[in-house]
C-alpha atoms as a PDB file:
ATOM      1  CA  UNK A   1     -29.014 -60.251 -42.817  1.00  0.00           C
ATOM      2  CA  UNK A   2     -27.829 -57.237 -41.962  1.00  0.00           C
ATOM      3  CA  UNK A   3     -25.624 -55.200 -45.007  1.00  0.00           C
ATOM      4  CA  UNK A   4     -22.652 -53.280 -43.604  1.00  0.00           C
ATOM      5  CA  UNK A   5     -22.920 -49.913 -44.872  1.00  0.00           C
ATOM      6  CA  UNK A   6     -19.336 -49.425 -47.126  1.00  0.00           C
ATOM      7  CA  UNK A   7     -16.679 -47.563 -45.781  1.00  0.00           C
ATOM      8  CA  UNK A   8     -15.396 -45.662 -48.856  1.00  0.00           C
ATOM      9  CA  UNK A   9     -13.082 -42.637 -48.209  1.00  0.00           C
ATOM     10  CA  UNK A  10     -14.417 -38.746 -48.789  1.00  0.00           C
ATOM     11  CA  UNK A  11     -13.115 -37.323 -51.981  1.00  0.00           C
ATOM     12  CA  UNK A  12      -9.908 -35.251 -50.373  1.00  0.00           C
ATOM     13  CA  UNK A  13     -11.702 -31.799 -51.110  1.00  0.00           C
ATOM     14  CA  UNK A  14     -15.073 -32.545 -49.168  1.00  0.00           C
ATOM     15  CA  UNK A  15     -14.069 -30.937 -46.052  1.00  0.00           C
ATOM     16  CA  UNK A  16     -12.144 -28.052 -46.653  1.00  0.00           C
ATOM     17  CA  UNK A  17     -15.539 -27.197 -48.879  1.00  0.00           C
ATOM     18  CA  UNK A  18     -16.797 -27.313 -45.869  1.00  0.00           C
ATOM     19  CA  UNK A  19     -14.873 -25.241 -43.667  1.00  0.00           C
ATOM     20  CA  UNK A  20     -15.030 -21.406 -44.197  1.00  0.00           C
ATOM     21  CA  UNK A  21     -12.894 -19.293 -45.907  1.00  0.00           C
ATOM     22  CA  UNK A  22      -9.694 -17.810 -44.157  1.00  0.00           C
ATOM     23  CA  UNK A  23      -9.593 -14.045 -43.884  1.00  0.00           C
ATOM     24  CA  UNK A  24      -5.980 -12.857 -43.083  1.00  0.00           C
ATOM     25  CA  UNK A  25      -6.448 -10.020 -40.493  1.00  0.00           C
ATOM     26  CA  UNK A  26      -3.976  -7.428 -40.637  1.00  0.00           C
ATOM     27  CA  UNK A  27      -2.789  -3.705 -38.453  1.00  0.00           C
ATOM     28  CA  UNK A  28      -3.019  -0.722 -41.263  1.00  0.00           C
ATOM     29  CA  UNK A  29       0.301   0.316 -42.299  1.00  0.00           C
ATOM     30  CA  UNK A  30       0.488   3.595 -40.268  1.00  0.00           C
ATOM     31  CA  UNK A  31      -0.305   1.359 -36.921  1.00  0.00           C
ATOM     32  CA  UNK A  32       1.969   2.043 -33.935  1.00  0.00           C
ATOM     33  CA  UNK A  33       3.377  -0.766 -31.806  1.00  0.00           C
ATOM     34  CA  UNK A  34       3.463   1.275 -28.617  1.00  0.00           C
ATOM     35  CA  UNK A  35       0.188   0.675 -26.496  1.00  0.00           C
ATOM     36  CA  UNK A  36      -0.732   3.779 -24.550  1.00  0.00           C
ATOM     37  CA  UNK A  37      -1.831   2.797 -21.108  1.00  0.00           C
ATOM     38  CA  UNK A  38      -4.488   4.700 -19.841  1.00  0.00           C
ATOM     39  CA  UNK A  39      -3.194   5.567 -15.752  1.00  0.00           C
ATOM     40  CA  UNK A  40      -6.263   6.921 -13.910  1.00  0.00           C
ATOM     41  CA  UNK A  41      -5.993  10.096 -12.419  1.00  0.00           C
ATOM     42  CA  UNK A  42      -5.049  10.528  -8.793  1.00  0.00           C
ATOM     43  CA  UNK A  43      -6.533  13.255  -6.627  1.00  0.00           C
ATOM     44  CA  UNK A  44      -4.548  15.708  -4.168  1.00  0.00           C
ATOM     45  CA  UNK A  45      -6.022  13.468  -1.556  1.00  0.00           C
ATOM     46  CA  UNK A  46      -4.931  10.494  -2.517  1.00  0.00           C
ATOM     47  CA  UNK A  47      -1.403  11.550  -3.445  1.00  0.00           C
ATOM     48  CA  UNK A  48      -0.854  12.867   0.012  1.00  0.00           C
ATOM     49  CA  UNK A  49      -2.274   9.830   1.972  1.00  0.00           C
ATOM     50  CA  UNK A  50       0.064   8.291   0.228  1.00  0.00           C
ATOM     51  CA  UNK A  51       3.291  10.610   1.336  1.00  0.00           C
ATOM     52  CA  UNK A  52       2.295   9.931   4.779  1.00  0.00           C
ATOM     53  CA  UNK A  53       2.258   6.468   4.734  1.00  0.00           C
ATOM     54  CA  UNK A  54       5.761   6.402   3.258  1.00  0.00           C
ATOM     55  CA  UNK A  55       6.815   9.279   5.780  1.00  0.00           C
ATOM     56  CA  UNK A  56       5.343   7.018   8.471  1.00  0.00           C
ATOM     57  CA  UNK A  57       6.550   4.080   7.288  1.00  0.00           C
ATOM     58  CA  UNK A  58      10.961   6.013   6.900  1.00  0.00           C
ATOM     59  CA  UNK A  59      10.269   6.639  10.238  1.00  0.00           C
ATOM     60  CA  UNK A  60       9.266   3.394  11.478  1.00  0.00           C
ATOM     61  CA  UNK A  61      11.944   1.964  10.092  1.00  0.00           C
ATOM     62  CA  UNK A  62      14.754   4.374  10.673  1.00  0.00           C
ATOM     63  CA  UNK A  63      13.456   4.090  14.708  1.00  0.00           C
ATOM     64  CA  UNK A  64      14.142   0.780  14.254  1.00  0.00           C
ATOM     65  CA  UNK A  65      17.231   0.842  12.835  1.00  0.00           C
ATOM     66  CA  UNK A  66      18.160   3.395  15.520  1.00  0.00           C
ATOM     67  CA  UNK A  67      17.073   0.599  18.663  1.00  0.00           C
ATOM     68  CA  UNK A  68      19.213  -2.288  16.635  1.00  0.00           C
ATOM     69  CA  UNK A  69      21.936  -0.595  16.163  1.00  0.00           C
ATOM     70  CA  UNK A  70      22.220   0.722  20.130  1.00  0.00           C
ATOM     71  CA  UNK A  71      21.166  -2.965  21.310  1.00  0.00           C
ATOM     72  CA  UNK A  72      23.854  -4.849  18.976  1.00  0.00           C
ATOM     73  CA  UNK A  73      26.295  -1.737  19.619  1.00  0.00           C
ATOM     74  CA  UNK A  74      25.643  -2.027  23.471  1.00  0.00           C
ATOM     75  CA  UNK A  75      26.512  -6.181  23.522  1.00  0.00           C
ATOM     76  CA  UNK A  76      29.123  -5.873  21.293  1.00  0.00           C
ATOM     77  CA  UNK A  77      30.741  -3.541  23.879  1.00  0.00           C
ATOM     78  CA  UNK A  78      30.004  -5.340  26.732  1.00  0.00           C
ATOM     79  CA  UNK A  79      31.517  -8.886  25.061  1.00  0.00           C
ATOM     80  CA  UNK A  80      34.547  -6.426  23.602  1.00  0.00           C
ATOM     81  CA  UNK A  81      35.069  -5.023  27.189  1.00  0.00           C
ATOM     82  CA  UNK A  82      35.463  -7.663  29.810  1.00  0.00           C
ATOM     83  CA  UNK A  83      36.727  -5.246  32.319  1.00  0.00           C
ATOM     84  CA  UNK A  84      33.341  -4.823  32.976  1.00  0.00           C
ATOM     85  CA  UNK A  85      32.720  -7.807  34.567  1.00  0.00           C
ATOM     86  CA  UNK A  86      34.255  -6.754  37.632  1.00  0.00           C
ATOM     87  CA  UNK A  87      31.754  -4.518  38.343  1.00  0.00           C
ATOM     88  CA  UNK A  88      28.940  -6.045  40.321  1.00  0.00           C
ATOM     89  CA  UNK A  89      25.728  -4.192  42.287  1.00  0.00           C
ATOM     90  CA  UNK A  90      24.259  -6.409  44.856  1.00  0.00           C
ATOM     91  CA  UNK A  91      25.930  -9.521  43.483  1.00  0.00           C
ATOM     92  CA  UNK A  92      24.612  -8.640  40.195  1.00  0.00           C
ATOM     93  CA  UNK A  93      27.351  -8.247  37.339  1.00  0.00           C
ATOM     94  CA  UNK A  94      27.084  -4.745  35.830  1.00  0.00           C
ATOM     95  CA  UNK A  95      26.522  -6.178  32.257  1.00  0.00           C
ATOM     96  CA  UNK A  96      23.181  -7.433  33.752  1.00  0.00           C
ATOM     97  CA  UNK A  97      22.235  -4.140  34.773  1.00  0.00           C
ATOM     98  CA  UNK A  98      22.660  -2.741  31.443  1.00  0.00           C
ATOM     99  CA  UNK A  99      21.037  -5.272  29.480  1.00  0.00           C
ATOM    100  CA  UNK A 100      18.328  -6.475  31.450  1.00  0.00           C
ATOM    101  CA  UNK A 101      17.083  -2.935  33.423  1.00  0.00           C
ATOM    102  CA  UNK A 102      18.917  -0.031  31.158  1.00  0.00           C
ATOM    103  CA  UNK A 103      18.054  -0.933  28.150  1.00  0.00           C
ATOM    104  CA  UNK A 104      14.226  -0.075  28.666  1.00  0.00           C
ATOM    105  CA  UNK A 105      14.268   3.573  29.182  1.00  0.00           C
ATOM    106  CA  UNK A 106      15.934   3.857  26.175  1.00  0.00           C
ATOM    107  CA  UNK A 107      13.432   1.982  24.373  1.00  0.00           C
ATOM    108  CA  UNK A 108      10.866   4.251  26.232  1.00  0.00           C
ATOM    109  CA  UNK A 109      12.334   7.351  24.834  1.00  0.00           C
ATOM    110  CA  UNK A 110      12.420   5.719  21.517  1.00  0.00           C
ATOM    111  CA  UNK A 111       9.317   5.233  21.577  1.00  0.00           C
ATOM    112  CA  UNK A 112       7.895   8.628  22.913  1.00  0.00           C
ATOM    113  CA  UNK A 113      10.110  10.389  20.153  1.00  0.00           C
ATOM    114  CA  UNK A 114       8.660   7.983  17.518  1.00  0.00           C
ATOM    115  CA  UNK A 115       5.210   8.632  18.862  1.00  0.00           C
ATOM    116  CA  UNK A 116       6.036  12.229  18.568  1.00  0.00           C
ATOM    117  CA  UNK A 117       7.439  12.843  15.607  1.00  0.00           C
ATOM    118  CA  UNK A 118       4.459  10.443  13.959  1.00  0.00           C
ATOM    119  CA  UNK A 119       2.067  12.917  15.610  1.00  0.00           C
ATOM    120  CA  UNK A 120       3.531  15.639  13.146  1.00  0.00           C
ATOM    121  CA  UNK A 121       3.506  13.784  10.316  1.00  0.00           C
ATOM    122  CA  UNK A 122      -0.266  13.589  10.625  1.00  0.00           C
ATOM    123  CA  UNK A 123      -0.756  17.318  11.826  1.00  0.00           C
ATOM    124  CA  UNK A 124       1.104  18.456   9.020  1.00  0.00           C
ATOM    125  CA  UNK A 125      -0.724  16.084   6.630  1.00  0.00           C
ATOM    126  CA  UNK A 126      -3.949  17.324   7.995  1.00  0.00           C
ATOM    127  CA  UNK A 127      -3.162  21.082   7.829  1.00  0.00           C
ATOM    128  CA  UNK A 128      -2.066  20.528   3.922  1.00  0.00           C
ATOM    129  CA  UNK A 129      -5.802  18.108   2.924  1.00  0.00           C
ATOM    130  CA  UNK A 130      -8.019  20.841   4.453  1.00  0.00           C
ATOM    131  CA  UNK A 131      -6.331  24.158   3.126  1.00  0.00           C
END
């Protein structure tokens, strides 16, 4: 025979005896709501490094703008001129020419002005970090 041991329900205070007390923590009075964030310093170095990669970077992208701009600019005349279809070298229509052989020494000077100017950017960055 095995007795069952009872199952009589705890008195209704016998756990929150057991638990510890609350404590209400509060911000004094005078506190400010504003958090101050703490930015670390930057050196001279490190602020110019970072002008020249945005100086590179205008560059880049106004180069690029500069090559879209003359390759939509350049087929938009050639599909709003169609005069110039009758103008053929060697059996070749003229718009061919353009498109396919004239448009690459432009992109050659665009890039040997890009290549130049980016040159400056970093001789002029390089005079200002060693002075």
């Amino acid at each position: 025979m095995n007795p069952e041991p009872s199952q009589e329900p705890a008195p209704p205070g016998r756990f929150a005896q057991q638990r510890p007390q609350r404590v209400r923590v509060q911000a004094p009075q005078d506190a400010s709501l504003s958090f101050a964030t703490s930015q670390e310093e930057h050196t001279a170095q490190e602020f110019y490094i970072q002008q020249l990669i945005r100086s590179q970077l205008r560059l880049a992208c106004s180069v690029a703008a500069g090559l879209l701009t003359m390759l939509v600019g350049i087929s938009a005349l050639l599909a709003l001129w169609p005069t110039v279809y009758e103008f053929a070298l060697w059996h070749i229509p003229l718009p061919w020419w353009i498109l396919g052989i004239g448009i690459y020494p432009l992109i050659i000077v665009a890039g040997l002005l890009f290549n130049g100017a980016a040159a400056r950017n970093e001789k002029r960055y390089r005079s200002i970090s060693r002075d």
